[in-house]
Protein backbone atom coordinates (compact mmCIF):
# COMPACT_ATOMS: atom_id res chain seq x y z
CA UNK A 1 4.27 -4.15 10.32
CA UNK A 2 3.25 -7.99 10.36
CA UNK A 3 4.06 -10.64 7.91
CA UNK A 4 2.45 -13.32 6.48
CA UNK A 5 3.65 -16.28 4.62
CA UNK A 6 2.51 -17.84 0.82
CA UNK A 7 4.37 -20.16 -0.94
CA UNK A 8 7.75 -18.84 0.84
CA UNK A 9 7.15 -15.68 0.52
CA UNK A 10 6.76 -12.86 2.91
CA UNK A 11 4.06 -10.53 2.74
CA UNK A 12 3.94 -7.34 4.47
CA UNK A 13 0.35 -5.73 5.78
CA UNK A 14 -0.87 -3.49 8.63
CA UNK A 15 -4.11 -3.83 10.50
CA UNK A 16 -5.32 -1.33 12.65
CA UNK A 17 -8.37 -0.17 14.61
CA UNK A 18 -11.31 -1.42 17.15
CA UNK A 19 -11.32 -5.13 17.59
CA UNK A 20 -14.71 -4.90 17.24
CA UNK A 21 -15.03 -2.73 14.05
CA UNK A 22 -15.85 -4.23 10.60
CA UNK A 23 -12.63 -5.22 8.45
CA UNK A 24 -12.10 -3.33 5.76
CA UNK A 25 -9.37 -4.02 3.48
CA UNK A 26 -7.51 -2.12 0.55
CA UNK A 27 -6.06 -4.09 -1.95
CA UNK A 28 -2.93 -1.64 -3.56
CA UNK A 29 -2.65 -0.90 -7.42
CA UNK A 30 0.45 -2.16 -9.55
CA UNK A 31 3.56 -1.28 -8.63
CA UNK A 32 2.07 0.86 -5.93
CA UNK A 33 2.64 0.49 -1.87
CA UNK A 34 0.45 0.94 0.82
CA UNK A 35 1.02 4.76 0.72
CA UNK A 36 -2.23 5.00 -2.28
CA UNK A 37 -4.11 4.11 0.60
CA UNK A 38 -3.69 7.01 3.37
CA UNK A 39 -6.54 9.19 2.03
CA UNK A 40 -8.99 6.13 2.79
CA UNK A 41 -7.92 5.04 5.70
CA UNK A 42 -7.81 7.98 7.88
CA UNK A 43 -11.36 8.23 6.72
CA UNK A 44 -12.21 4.84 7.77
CA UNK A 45 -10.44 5.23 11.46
CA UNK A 46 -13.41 3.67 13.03
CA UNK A 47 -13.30 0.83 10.83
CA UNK A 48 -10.63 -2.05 11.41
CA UNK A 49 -8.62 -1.20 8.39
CA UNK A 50 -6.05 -3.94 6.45
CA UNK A 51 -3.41 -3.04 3.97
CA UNK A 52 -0.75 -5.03 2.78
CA UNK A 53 2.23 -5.00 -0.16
CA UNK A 54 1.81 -7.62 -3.14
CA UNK A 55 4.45 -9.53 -3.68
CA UNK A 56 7.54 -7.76 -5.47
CA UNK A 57 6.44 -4.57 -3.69
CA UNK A 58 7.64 -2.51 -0.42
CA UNK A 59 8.39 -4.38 2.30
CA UNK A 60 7.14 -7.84 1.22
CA UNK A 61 9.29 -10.78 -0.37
CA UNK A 62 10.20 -10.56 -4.33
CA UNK A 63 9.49 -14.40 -5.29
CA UNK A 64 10.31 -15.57 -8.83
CA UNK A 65 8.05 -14.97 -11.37
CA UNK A 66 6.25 -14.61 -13.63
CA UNK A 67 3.19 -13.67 -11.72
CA UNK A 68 -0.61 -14.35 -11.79
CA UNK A 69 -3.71 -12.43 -10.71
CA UNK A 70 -4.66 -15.93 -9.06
CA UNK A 71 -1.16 -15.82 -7.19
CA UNK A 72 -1.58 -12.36 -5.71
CA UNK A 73 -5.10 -13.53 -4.53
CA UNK A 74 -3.78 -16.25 -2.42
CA UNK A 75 -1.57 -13.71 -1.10
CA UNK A 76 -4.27 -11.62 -0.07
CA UNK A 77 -6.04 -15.04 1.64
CA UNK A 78 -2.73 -15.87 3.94
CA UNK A 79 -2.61 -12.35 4.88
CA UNK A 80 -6.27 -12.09 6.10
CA UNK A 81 -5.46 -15.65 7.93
CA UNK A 82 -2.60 -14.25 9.83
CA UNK A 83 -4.27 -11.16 10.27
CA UNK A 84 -7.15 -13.08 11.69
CA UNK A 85 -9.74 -11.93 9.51
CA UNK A 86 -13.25 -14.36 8.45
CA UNK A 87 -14.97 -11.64 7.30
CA UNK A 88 -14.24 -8.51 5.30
CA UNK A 89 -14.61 -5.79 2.57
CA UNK A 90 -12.25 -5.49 -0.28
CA UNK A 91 -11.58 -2.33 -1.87
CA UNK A 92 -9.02 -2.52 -4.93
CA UNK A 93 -7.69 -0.32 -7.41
CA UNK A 94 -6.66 -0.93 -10.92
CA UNK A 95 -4.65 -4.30 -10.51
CA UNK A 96 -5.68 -4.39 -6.59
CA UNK A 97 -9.60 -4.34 -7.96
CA UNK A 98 -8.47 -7.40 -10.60
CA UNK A 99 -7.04 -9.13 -7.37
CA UNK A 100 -10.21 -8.52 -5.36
CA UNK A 101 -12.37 -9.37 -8.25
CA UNK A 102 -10.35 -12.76 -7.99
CA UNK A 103 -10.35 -13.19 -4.48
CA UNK A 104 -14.05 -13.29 -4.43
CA UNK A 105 -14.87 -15.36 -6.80
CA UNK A 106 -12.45 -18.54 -5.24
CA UNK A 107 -12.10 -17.47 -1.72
CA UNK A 108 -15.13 -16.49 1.12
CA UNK A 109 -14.09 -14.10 3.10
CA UNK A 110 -15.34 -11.14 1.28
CA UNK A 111 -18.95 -9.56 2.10
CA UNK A 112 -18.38 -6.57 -0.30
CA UNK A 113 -16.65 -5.39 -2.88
CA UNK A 114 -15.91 -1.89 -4.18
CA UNK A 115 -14.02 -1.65 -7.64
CA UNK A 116 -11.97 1.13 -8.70
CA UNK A 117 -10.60 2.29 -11.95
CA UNK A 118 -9.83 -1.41 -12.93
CA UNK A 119 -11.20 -3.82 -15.89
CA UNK A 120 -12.55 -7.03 -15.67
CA UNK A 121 -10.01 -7.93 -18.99
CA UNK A 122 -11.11 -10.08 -21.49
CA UNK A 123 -12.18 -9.52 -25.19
CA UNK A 124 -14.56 -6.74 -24.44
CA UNK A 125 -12.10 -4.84 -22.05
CA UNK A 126 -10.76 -1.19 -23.42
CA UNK A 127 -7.02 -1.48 -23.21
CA UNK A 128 -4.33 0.70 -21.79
CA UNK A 129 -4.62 3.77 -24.65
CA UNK A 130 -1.37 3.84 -27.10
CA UNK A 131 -0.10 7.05 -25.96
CA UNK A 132 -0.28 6.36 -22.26
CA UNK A 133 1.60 3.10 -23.17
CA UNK A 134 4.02 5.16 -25.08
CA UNK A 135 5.05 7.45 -22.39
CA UNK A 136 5.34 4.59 -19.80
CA UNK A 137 7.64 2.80 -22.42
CA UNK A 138 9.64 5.42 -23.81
CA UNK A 139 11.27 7.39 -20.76
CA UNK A 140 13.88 9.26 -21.62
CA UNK A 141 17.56 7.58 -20.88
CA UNK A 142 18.98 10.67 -19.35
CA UNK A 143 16.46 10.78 -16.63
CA UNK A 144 17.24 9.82 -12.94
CA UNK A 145 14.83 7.59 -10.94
CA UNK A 146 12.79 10.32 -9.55
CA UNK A 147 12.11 11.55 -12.82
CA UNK A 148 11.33 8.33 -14.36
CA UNK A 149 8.68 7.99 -11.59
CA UNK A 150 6.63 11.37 -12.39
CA UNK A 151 7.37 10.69 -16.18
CA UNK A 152 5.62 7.30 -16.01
CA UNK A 153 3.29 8.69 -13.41
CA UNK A 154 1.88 11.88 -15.60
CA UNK A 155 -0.92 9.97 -17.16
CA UNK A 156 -2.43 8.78 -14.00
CA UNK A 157 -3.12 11.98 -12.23
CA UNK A 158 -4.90 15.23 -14.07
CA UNK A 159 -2.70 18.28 -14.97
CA UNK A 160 -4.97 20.57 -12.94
CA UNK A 161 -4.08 18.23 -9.88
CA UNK A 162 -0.50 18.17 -11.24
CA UNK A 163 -0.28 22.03 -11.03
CA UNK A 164 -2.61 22.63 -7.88
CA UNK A 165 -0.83 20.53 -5.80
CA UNK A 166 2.65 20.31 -6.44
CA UNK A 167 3.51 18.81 -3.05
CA UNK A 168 1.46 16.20 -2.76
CA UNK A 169 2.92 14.80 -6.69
CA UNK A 170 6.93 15.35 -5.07
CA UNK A 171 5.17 13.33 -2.11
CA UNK A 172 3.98 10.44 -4.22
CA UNK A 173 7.32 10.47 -6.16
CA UNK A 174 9.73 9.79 -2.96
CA UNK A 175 7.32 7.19 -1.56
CA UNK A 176 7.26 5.12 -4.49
CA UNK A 177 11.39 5.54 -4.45
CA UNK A 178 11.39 3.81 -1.52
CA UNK A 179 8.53 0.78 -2.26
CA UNK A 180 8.00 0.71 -5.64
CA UNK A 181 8.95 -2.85 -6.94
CA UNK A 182 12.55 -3.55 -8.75
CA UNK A 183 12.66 -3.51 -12.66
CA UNK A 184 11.63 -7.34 -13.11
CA UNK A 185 9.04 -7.51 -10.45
CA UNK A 186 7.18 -4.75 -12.56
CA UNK A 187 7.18 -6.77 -15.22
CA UNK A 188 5.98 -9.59 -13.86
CA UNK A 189 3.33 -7.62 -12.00
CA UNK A 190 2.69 -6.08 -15.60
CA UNK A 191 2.06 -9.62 -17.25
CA UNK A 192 -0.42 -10.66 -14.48
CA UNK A 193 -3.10 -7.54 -14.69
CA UNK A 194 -2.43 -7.69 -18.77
CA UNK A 195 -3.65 -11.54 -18.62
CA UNK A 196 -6.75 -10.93 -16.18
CA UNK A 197 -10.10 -12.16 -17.33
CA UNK A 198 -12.39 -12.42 -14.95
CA UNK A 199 -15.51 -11.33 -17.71
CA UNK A 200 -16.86 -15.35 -17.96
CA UNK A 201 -17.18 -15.65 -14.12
CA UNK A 202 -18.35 -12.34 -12.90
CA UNK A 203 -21.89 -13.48 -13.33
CA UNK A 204 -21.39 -16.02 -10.62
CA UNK A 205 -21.11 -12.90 -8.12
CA UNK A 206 -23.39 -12.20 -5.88
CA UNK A 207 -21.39 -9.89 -3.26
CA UNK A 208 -22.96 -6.52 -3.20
CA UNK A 209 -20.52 -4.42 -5.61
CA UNK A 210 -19.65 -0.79 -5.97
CA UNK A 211 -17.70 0.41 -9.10
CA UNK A 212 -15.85 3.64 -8.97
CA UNK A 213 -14.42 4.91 -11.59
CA UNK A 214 -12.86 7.69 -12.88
CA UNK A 215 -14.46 9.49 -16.35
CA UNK A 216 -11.30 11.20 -17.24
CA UNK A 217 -8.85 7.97 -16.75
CA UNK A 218 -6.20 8.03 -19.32
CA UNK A 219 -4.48 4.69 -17.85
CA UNK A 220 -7.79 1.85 -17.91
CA UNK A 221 -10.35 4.21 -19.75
CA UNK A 222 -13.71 4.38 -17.87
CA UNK A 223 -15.51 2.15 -20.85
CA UNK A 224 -14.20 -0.43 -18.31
CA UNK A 225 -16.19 0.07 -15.21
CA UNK A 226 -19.45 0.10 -17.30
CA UNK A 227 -18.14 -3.33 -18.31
CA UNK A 228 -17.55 -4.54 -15.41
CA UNK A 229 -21.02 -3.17 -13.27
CA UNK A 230 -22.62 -4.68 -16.31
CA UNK A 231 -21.02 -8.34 -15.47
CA UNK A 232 -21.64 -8.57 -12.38
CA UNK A 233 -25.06 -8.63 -10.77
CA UNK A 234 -27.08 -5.78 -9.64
CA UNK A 235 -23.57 -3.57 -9.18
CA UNK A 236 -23.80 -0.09 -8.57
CA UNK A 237 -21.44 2.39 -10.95
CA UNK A 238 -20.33 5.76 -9.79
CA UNK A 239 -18.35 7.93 -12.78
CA UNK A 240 -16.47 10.80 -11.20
CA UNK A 241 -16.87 13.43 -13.65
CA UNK A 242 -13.41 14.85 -14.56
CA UNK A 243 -11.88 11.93 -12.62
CA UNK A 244 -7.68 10.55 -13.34
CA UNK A 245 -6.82 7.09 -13.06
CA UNK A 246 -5.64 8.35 -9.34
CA UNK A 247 -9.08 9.63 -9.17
CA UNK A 248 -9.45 8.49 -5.11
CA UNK A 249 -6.12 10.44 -4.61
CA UNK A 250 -7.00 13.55 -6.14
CA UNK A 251 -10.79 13.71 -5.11
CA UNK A 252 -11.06 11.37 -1.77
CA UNK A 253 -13.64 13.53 -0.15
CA UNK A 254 -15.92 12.41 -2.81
CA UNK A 255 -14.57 8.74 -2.92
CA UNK A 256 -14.82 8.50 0.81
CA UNK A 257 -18.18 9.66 0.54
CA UNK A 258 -19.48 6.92 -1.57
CA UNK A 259 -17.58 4.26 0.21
CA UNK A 260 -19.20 5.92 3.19
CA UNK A 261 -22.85 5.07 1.92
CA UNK A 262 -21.65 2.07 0.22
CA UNK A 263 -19.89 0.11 3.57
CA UNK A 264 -21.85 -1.11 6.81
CA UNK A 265 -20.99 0.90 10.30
CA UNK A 266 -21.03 -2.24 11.90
């Protein structure tokens, strides 16, 4: 584990593989550590692979908020400094694809990006769905913290993937117990993806883009990747039929495939 420094804060993030090997880096989802990420990267061993903890989450600092997309992106820029990084491809999730979305339109070190299950925000943008808001609100008081983890988690994951692999959910659960982010950095995490709006710039991309998203997601409903490979210039949309919110978790033979075709070798 390395750290890098923004503002006074901390940030944790791990690099690993060939000197030599294109950068790729995975930009984690809200509340979320670096865990979301394992399917990917032991795909991508050959690449040089970069993940890292937003602020408030795992092993990096817990400034005072409140928080902005725009903060989290300069985050991501001091890490790729320290981490010695010009060049790269971004791959975010949910609020990890807002921050990437951010990071390339003010920064330029990004060569790619590939979006998934996130929303540009803005008018146009299909918000969280009331009942998925409800159950992430209303969690019952008698639960412990391990239950209040799967019952915010539910809606992000299918109930086939739920039922088929047990393991992997109880997993998930005592990772986030140990990273996810205290009950005000949440919050402030919360306000910065729900204040995203990226939809009046996205025109000014010209990165090549890939949009993944899920067709089934019950957390940023998949109206919002068509928005989004609509913005921004000749971007490529992939629906995953049947796809969760989690969709790279529960199917990442299929998601490593198209970040396969979609990333350079070298």
């Amino acid at each position: 584990m390395a750290y890098a420094v923004n503002d006074g804060a901390r940030l944790a993030y791990e690099i690993d593989g060939p000197d030599d090997a294109p950068v790729v880096t995975f930009v984690e989802g809200l509340s979320y550590g670096t865990w979301m990420w394992d399917w990917q990267r032991e795909a991508f061993a050959a690449h040089r692979t970069l993940v890292w903890d937003n602020r408030g989450t795992g092993d990096s600092d817990e400034p005072e908020g409140p928080y902005t997309v725009a903060d989290m992106a300069g985050d991501l820029d001091a890490v790729l400094d320290d981490a010695g990084v010009d060049r790269t491809h971004l791959v975010g999730a949910s609020l990890g694809g807002m921050i990437a979305q951010e990071y390339a339109l003010e920064y330029d070190r990004a060569e790619s990006l590939a979006l998934c299950c996130t929303t540009p925000g803005g008018d146009d943008a299909v918000p969280v769905p009331e009942e998925t808001q409800a159950r992430m609100l209303n969690v019952p008081e008698e639960y412990d913290r391990a239950e209040r983890v799967r019952h915010k988690m539910r809606p992000a994951f299918t109930d086939e993937f739920r039922e088929r692999e047990p393991e992997v959910v109880d997993r998930i659960v005592d990772w986030r117990l140990d990273t996810d982010p205290s009950d005000r950095a949440y919050e402030w995490q919360s306000a910065a993806a729900a204040a995203f709006d990226a939809s009046d710039r996205l025109g000014d991309l010209t990165l090549p883009t890939l949009v993944l998203h899920g067709a089934d997601d019950r957390v940023l409903p998949v109206e919002n990747g068509r928005l989004l490979a609509d913005l921004i210039p000749e971007a490529t949309l992939v629906e995953i039929d049947g796809g969760s919110h989690l969709f790279f978790i529960e199917r990442p033979e299929r998601v490593n495939d198209e970040l396969r075709e979609f990333l350079p070798d070298d």
